[in-house]
Protein backbone atom coordinates (compact mmCIF):
# COMPACT_ATOMS: atom_id res chain seq x y z
CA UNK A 1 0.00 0.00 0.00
CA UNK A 2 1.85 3.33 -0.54
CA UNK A 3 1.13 6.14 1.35
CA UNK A 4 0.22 9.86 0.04
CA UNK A 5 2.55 12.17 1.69
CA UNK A 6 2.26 16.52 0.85
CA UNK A 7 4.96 18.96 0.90
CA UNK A 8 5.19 21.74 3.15
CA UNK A 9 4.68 23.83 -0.22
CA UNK A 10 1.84 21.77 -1.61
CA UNK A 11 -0.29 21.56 1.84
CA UNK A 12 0.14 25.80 1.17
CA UNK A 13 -1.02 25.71 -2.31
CA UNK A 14 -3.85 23.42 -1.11
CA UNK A 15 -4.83 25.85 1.51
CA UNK A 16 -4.83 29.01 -1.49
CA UNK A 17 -7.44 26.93 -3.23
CA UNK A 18 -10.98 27.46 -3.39
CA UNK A 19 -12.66 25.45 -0.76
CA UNK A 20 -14.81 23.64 -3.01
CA UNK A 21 -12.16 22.91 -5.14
CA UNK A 22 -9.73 21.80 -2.27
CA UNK A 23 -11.85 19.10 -1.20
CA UNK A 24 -12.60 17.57 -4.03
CA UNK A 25 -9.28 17.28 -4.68
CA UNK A 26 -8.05 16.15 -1.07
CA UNK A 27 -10.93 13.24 -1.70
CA UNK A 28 -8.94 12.19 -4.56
CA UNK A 29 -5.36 12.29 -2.42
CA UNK A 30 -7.29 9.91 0.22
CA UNK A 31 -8.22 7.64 -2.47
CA UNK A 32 -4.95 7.35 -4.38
CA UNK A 33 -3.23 4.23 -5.00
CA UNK A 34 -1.08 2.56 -7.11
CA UNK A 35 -1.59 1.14 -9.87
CA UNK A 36 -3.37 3.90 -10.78
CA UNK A 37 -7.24 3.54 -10.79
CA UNK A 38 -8.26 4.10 -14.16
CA UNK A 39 -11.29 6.67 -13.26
CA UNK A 40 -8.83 9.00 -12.05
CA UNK A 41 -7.61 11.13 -14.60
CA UNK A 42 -3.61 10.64 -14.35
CA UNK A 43 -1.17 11.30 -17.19
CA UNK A 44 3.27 10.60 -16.96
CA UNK A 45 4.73 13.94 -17.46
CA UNK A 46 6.60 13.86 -20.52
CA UNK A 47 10.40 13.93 -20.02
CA UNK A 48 10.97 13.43 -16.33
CA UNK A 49 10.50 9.88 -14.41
CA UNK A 50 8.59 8.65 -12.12
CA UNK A 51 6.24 12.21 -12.23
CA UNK A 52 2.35 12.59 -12.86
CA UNK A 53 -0.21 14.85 -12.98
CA UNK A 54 -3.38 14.29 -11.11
CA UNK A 55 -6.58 16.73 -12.73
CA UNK A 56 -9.73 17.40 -10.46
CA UNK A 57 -11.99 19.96 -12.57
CA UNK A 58 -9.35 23.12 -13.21
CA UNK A 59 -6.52 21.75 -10.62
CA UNK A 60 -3.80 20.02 -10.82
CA UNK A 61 -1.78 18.08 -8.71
CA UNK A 62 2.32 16.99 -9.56
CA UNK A 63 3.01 14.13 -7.15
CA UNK A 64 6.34 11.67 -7.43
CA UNK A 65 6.12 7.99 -7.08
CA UNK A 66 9.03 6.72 -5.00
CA UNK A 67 8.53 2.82 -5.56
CA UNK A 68 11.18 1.98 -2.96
CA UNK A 69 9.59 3.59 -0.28
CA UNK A 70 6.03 2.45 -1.91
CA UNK A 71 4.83 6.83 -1.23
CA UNK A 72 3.42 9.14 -3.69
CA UNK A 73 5.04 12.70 -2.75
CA UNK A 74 2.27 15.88 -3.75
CA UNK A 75 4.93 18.46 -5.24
CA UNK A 76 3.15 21.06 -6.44
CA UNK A 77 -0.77 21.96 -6.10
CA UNK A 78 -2.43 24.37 -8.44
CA UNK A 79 -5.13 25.97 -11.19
CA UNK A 80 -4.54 24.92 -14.36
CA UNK A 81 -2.84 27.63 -16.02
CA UNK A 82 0.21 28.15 -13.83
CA UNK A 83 0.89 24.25 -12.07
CA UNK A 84 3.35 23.44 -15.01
CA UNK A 85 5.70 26.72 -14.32
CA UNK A 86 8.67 25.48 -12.46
């Protein structure tokens, strides 16, 4: 079972959301596993390993899979428009 574990900088952008839109995206955290369910709408990010992007409505959430440690690590939380700028 691997565990779903937020940055100090992603539990901030989480907080900066909408309310609405924060929870339905912190019901999504709670229910994430690996393998991926396929009703949750999950895409690789082209070019870097072991990175995906998890989209609730108009957010987005980066999150690392460390498979040695069996967590998923929530990088970076935000709308749509400005997640990808790193």
């Amino acid at each position: 079972m691997y565990e779903v574990l937020l940055t100090k900088k992603a539990e901030k952008e989480i907080n900066k959301l909408a309310r609405v839109d924060s929870s339905k995206l912190i019901a999504k955290l709670l229910n994430l596993v690996y393998p991926f369910p396929s009703n949750f709408d999950i895409d690789k990010i082209w070019g870097v390993d072991h990175f995906y992007r998890l989209r609730v409505g108009r957010v987005r959430a980066i999150f690392e899979v460390d498979f040695s440690r069996k967590e998923i690590w929530v990088r970076k939380v935000g709308y749509r428009g400005s997640v990808y700028k790193f």
